[in-house]
N, C-alpha and C. Protein backbone atom coordinates (compact mmCIF):
# COMPACT_ATOMS: atom_id res chain seq x y z
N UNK A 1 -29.16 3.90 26.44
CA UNK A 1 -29.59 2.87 25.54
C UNK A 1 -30.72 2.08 26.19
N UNK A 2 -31.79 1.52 25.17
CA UNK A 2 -32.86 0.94 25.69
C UNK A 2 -32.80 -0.36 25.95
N UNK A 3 -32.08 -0.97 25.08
CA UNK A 3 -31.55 -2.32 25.15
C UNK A 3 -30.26 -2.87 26.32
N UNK A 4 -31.03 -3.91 26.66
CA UNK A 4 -29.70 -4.22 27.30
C UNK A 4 -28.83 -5.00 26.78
N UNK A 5 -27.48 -5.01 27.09
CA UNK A 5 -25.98 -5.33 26.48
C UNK A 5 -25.11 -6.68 27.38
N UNK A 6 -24.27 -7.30 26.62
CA UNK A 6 -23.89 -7.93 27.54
C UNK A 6 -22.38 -8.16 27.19
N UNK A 7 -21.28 -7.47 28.05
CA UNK A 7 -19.79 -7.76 28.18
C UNK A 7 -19.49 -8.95 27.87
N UNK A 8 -18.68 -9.10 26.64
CA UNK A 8 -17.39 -10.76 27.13
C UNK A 8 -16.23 -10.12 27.29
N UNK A 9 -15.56 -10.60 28.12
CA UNK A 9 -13.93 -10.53 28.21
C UNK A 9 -13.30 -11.78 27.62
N UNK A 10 -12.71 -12.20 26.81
CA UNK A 10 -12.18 -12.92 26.66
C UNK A 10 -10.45 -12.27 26.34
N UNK A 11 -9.73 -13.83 26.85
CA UNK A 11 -8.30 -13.69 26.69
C UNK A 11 -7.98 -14.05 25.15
N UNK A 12 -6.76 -12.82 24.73
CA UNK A 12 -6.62 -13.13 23.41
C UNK A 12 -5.70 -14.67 23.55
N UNK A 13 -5.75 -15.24 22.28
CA UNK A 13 -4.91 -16.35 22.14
C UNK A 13 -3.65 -16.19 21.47
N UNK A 14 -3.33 -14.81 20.64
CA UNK A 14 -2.18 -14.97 19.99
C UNK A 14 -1.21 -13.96 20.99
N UNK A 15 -1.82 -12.76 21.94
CA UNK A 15 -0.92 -11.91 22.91
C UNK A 15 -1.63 -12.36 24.44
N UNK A 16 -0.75 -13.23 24.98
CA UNK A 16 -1.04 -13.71 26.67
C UNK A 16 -1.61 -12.27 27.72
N UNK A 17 -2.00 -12.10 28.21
CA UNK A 17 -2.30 -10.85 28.66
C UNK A 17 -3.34 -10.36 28.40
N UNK A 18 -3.59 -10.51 27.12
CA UNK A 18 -4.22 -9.00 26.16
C UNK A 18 -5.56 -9.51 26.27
N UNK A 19 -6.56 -8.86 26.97
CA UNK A 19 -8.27 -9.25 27.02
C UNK A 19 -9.13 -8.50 25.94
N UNK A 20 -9.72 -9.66 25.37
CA UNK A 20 -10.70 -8.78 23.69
C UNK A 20 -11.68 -8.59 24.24
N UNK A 21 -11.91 -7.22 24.42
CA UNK A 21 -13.93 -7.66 25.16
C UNK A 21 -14.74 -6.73 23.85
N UNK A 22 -16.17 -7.92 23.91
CA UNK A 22 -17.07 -7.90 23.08
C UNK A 22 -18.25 -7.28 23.34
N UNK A 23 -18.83 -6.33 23.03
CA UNK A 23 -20.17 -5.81 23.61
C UNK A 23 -21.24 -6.37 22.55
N UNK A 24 -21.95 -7.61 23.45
CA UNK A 24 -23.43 -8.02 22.56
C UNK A 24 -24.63 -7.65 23.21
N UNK A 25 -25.82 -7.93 22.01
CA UNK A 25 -27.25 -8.68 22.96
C UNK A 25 -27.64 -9.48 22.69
N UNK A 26 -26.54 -10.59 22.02
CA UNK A 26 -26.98 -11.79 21.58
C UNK A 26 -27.13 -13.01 23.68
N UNK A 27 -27.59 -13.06 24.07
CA UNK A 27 -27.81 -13.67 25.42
C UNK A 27 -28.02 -15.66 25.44
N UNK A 28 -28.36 -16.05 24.09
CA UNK A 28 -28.50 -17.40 23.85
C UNK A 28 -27.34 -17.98 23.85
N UNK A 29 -26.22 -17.57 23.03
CA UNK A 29 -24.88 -17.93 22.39
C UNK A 29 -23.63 -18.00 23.66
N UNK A 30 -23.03 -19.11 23.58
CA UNK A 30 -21.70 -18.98 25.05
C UNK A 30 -20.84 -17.94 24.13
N UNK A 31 -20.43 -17.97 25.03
CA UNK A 31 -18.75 -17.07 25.33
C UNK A 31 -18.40 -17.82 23.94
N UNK A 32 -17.89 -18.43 23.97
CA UNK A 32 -16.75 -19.55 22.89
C UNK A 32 -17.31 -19.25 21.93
N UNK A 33 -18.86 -19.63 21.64
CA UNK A 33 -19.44 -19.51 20.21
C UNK A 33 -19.02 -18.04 19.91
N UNK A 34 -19.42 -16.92 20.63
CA UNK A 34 -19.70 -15.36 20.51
C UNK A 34 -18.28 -15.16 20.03
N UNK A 35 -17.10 -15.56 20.25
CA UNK A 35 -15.60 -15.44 20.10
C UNK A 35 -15.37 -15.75 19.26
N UNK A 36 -15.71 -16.97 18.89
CA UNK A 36 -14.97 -17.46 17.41
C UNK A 36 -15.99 -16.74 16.45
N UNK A 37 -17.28 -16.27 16.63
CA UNK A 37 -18.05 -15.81 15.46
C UNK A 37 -16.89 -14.11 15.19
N UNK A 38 -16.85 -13.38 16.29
CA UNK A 38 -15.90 -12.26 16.32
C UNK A 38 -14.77 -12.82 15.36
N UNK A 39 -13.85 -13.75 15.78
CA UNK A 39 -12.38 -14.06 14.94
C UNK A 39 -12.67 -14.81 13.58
N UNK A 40 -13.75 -14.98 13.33
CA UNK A 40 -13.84 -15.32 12.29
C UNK A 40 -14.51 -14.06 11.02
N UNK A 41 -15.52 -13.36 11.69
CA UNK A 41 -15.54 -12.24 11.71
C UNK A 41 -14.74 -11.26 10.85
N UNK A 42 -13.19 -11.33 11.85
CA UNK A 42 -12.04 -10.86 11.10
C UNK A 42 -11.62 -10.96 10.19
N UNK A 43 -11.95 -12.60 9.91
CA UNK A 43 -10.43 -13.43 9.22
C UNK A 43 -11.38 -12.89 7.95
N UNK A 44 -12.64 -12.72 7.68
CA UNK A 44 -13.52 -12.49 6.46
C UNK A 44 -13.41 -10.93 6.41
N UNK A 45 -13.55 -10.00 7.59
CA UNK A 45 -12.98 -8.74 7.52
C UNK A 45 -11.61 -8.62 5.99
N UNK A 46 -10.29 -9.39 6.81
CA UNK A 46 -9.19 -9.68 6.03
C UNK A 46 -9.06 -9.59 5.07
N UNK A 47 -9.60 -10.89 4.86
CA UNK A 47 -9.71 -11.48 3.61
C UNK A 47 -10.17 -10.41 2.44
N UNK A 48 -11.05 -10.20 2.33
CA UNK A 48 -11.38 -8.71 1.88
C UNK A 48 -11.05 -7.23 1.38
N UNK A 49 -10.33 -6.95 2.50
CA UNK A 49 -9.07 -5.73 2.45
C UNK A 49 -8.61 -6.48 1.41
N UNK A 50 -7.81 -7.74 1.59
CA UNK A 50 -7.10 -8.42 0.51
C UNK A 50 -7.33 -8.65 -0.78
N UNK A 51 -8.72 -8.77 -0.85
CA UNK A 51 -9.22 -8.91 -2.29
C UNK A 51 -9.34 -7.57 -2.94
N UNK A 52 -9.60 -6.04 -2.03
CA UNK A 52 -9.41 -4.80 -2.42
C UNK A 52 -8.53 -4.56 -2.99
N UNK A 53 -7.29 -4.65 -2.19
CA UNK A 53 -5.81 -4.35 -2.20
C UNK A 53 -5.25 -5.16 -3.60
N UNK A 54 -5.83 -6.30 -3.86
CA UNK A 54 -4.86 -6.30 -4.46
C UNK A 54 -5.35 -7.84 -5.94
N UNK A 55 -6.81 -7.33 -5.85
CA UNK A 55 -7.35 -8.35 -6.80
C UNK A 55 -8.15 -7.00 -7.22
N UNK A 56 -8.16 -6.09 -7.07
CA UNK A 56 -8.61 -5.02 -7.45
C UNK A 56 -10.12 -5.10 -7.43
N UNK A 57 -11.33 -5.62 -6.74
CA UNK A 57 -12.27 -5.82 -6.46
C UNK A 57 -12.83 -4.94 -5.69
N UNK A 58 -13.53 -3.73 -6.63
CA UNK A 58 -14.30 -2.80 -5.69
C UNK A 58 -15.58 -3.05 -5.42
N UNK A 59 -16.43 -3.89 -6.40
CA UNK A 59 -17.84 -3.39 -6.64
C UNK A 59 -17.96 -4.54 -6.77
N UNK A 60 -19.36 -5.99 -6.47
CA UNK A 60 -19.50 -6.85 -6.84
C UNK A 60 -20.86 -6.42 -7.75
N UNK A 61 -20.84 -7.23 -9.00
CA UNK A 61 -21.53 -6.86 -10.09
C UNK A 61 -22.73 -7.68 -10.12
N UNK A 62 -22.62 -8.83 -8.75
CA UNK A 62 -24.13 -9.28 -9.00
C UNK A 62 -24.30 -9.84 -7.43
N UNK A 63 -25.54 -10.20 -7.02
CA UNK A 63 -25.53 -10.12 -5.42
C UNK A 63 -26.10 -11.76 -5.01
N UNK A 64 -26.07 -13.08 -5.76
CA UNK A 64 -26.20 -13.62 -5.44
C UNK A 64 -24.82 -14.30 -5.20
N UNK A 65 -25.02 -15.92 -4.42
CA UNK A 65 -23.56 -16.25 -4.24
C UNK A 65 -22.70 -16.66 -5.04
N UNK A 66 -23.38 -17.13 -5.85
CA UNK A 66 -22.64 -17.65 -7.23
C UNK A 66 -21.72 -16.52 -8.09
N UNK A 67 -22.25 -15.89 -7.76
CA UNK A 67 -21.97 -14.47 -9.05
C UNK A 67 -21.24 -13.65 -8.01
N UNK A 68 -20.84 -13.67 -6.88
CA UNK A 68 -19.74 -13.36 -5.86
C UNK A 68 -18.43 -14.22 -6.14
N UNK A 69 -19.16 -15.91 -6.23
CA UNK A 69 -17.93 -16.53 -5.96
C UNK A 69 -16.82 -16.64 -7.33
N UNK A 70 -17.82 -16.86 -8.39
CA UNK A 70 -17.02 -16.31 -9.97
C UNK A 70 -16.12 -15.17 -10.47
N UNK A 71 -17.03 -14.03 -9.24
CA UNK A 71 -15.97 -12.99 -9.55
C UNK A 71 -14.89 -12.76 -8.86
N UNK A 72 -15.02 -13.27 -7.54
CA UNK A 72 -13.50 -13.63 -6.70
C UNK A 72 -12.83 -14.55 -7.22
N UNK A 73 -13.44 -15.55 -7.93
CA UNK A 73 -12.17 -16.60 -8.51
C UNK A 73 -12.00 -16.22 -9.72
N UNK A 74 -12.82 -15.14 -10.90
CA UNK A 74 -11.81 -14.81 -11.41
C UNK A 74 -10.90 -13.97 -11.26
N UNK A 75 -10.78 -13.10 -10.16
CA UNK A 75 -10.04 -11.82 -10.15
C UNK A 75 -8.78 -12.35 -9.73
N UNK A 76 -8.95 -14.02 -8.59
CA UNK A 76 -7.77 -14.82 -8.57
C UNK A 76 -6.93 -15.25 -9.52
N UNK A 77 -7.85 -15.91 -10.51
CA UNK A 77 -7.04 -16.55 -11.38
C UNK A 77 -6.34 -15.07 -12.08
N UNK A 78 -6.56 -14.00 -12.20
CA UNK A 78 -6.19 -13.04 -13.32
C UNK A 78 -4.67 -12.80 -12.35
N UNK A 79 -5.05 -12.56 -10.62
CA UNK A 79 -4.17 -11.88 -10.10
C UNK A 79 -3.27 -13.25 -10.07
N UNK A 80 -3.36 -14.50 -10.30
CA UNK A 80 -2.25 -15.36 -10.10
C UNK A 80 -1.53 -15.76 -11.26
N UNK A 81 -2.48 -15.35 -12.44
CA UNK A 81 -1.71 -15.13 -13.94
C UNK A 81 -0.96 -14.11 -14.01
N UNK A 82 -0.83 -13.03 -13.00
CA UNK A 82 -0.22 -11.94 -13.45
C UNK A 82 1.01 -12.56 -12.93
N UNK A 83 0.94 -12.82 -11.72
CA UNK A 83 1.83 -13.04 -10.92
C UNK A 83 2.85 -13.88 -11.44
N UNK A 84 2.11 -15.20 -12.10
CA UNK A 84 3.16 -16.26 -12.84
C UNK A 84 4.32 -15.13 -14.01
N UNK A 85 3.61 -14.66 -14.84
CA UNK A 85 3.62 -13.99 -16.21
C UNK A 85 4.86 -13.11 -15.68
N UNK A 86 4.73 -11.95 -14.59
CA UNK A 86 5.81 -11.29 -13.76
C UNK A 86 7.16 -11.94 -13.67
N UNK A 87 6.94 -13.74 -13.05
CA UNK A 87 8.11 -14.23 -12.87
C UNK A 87 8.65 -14.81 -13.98
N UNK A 88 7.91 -15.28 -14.53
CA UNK A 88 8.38 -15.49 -15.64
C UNK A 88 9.17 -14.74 -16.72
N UNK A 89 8.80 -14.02 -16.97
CA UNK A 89 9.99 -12.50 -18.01
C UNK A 89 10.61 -12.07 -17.42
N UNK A 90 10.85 -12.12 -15.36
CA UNK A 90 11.80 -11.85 -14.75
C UNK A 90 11.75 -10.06 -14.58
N UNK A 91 10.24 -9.64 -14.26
CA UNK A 91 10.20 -8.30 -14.06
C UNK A 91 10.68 -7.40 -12.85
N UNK A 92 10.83 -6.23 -12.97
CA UNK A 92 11.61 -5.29 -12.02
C UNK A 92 9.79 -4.52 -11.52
N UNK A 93 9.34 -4.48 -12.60
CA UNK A 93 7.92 -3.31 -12.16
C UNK A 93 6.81 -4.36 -11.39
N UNK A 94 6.16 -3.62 -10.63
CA UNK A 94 5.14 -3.60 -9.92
C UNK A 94 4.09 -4.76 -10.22
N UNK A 95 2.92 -5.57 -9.31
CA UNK A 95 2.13 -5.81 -9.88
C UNK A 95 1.10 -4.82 -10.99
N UNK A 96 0.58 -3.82 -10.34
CA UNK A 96 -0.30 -3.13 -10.52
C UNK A 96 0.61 -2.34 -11.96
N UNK A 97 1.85 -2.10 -12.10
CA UNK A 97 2.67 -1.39 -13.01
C UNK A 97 2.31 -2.40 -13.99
N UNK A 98 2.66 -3.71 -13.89
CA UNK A 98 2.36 -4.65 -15.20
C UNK A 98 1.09 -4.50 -15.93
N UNK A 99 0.17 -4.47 -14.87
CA UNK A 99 -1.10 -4.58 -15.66
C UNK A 99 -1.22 -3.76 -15.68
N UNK A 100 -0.99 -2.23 -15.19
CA UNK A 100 -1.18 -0.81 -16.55
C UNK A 100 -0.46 -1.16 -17.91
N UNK A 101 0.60 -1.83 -17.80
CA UNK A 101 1.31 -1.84 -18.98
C UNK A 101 0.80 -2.66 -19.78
N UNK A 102 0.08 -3.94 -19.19
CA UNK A 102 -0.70 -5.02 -20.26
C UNK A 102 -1.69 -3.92 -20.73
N UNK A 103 -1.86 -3.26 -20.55
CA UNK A 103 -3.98 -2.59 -20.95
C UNK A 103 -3.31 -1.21 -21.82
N UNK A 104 -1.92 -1.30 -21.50
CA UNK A 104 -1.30 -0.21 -22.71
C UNK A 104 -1.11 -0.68 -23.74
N UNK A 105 -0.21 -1.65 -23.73
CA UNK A 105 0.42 -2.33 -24.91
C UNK A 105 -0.88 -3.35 -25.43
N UNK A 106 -1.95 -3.50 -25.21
CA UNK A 106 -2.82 -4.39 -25.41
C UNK A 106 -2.53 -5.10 -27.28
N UNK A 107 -2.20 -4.01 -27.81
CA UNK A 107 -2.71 -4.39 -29.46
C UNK A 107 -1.13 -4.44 -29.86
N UNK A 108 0.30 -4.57 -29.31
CA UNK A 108 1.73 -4.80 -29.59
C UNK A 108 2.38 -5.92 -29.58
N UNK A 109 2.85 -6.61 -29.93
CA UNK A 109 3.02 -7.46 -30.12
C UNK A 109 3.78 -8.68 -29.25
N UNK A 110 3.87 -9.88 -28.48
CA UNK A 110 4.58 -9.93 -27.10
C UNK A 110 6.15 -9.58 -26.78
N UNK A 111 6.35 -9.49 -28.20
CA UNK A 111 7.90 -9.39 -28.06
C UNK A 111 8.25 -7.66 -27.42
N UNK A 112 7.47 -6.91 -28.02
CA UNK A 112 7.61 -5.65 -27.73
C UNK A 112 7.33 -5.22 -26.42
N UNK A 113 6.32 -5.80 -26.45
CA UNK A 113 5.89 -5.89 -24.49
C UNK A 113 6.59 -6.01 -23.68
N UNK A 114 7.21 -7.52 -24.29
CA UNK A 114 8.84 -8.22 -22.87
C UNK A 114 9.72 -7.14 -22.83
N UNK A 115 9.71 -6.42 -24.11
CA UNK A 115 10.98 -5.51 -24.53
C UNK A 115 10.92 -4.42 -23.27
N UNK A 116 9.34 -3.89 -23.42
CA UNK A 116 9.16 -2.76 -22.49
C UNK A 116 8.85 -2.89 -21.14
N UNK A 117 8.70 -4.29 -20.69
CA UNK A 117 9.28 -4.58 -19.39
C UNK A 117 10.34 -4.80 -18.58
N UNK A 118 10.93 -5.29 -19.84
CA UNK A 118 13.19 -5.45 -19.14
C UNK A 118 13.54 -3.88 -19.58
N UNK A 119 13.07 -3.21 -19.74
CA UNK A 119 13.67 -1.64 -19.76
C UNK A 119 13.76 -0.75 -18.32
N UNK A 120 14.96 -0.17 -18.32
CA UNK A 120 14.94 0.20 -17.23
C UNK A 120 14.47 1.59 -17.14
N UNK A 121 13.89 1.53 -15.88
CA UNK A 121 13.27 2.91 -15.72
C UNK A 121 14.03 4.34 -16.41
N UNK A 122 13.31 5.02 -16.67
CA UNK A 122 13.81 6.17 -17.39
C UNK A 122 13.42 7.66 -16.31
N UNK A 123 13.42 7.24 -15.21
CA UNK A 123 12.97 8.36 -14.27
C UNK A 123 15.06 9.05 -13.86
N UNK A 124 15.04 10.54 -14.57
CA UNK A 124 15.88 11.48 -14.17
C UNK A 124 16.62 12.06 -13.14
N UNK A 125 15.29 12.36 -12.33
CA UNK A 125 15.37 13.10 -10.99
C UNK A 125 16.05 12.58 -10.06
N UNK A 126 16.87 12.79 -9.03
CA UNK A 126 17.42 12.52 -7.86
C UNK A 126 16.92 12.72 -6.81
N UNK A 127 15.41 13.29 -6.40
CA UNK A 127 15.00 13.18 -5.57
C UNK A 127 14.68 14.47 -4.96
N UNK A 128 14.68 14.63 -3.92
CA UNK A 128 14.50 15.91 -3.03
C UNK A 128 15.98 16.56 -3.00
N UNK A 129 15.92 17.79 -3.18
CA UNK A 129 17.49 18.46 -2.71
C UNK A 129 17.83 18.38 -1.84
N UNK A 130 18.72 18.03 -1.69
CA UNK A 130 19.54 18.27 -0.02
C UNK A 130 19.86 18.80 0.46
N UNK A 131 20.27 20.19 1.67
CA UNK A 131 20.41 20.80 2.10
C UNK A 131 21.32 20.48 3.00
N UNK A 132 22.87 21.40 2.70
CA UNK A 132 24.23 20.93 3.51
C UNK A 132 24.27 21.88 4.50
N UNK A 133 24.15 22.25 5.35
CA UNK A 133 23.50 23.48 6.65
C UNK A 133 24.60 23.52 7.14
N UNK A 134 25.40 22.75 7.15
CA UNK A 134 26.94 22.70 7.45
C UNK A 134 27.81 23.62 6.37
N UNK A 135 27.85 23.49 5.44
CA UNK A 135 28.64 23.92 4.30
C UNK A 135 28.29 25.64 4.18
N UNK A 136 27.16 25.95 4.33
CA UNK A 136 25.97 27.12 4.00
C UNK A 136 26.61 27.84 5.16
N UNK A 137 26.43 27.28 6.14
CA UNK A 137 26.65 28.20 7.46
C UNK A 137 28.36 28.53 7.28
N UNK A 138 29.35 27.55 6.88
CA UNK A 138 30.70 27.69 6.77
C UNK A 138 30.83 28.73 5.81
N UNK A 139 30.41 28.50 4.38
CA UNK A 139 31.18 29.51 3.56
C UNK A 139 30.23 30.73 3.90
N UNK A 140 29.07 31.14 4.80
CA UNK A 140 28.30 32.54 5.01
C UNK A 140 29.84 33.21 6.09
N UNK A 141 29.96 32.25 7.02
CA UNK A 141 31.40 32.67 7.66
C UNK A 141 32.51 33.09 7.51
N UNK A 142 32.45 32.38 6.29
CA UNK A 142 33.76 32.50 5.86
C UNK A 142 34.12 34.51 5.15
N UNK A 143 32.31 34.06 4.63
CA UNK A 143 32.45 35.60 3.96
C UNK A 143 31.85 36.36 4.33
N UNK A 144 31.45 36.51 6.05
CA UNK A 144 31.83 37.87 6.73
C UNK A 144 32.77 37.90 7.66
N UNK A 145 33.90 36.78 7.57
CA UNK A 145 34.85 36.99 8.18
C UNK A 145 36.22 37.98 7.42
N UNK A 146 35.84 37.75 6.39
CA UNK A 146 36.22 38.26 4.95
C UNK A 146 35.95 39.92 4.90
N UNK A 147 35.11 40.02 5.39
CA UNK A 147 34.45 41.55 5.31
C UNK A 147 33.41 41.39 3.60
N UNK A 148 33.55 40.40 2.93
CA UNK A 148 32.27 40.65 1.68
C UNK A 148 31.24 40.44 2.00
N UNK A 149 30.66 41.03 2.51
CA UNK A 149 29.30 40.65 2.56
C UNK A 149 27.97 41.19 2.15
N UNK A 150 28.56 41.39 0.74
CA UNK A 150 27.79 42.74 -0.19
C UNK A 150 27.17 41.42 -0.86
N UNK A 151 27.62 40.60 -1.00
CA UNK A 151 27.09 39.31 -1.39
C UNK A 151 25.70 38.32 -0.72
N UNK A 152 25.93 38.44 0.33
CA UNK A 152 25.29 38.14 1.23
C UNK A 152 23.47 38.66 1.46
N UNK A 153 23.28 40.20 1.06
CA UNK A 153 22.76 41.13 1.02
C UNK A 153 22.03 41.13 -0.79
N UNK A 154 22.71 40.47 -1.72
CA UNK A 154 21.96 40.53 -3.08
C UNK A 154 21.16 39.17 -3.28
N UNK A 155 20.23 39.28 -4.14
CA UNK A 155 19.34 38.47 -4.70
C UNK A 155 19.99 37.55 -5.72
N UNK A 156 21.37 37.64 -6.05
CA UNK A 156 21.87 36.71 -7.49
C UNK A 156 22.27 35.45 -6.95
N UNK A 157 21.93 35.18 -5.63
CA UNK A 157 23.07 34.06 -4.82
C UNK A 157 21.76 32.84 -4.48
N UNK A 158 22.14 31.74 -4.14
CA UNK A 158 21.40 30.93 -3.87
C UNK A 158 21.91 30.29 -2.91
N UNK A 159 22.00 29.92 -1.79
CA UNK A 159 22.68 29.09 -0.37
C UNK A 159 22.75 27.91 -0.94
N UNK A 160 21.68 27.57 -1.33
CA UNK A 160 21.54 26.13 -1.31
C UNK A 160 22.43 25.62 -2.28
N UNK A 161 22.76 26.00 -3.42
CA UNK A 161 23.39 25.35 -4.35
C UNK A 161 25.19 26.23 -4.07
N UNK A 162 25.74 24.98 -3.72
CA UNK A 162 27.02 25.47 -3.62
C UNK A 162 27.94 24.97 -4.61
């Protein structure tokens, strides 16, 4: 590299021990300033993920600050209306499940909505099969201790389902 660089070590403050080191070429700025610009850094890193995760904010639609800060506070207010609205009818589903379900039911009426939120899931399945390796291995024993093991040898049998 052509540039030259300059190490901080600093001690973390939340794990005793633990040294954060910073590689700059900022050379004007102390230690302290260069650190908190890093942890703050983060906390806006964070913050962010957060607004991804879970204000659903992929794309900002306009690039000045104003038109940043409107669309983070509305995606707040929507995600803290959902949130009220959730506790309120006393829901079992998801954030993100509700509001598929608001943008389904959009044109139904609220009663029908509440209806199809206190409903309980209608999912069948039990999951992954289970496999008793104990049981499988016992009754294969059992029946070549038996001498049948013409069974054993055909395609009509299934281990798994006993």
């Amino acid at each position: 590299m052509t540039n030259t660089l300059r190490l901080l070590e600093i001690p973390d403050d939340k794990e005793p021990g633990k040294i954060i080191r910073i590689i700059t070429n900022d050379f004007n700025r102390s230690t302290q300033e260069l650190s908190n610009f890093y942890r703050n850094r983060w906390q806006i890193e964070l913050f962010f993920k957060w607004i991804k995760q879970n204000l659903h904010v992929k794309k900002f639609y306009g690039t000045s600050q104003n038109a940043v800060k409107n669309q983070i506070l509305s995606a707040m207010v929507t995600y803290l209306l959902l949130c009220l609205f959730k506790k309120e009818v006393n829901s079992h589903w998801s954030l993100l499940d509700t509001l598929r379900l608001i943008s389904i039911c959009r044109y139904q009426s609220l009663e029908k909505f509440i209806e199809k939120l206190k409903r309980p899931p209608t999912r069948t399945s039990k999951g992954r099969r289970k496999i008793n390796h104990e049981e499988i291995f016992n009754l294969t024993y059992r029946q070549v201790m038996s001498g049948d093991t013409a069974l054993l040898y055909s395609n009509k049998i299934d281990p798994v389902v006993l």
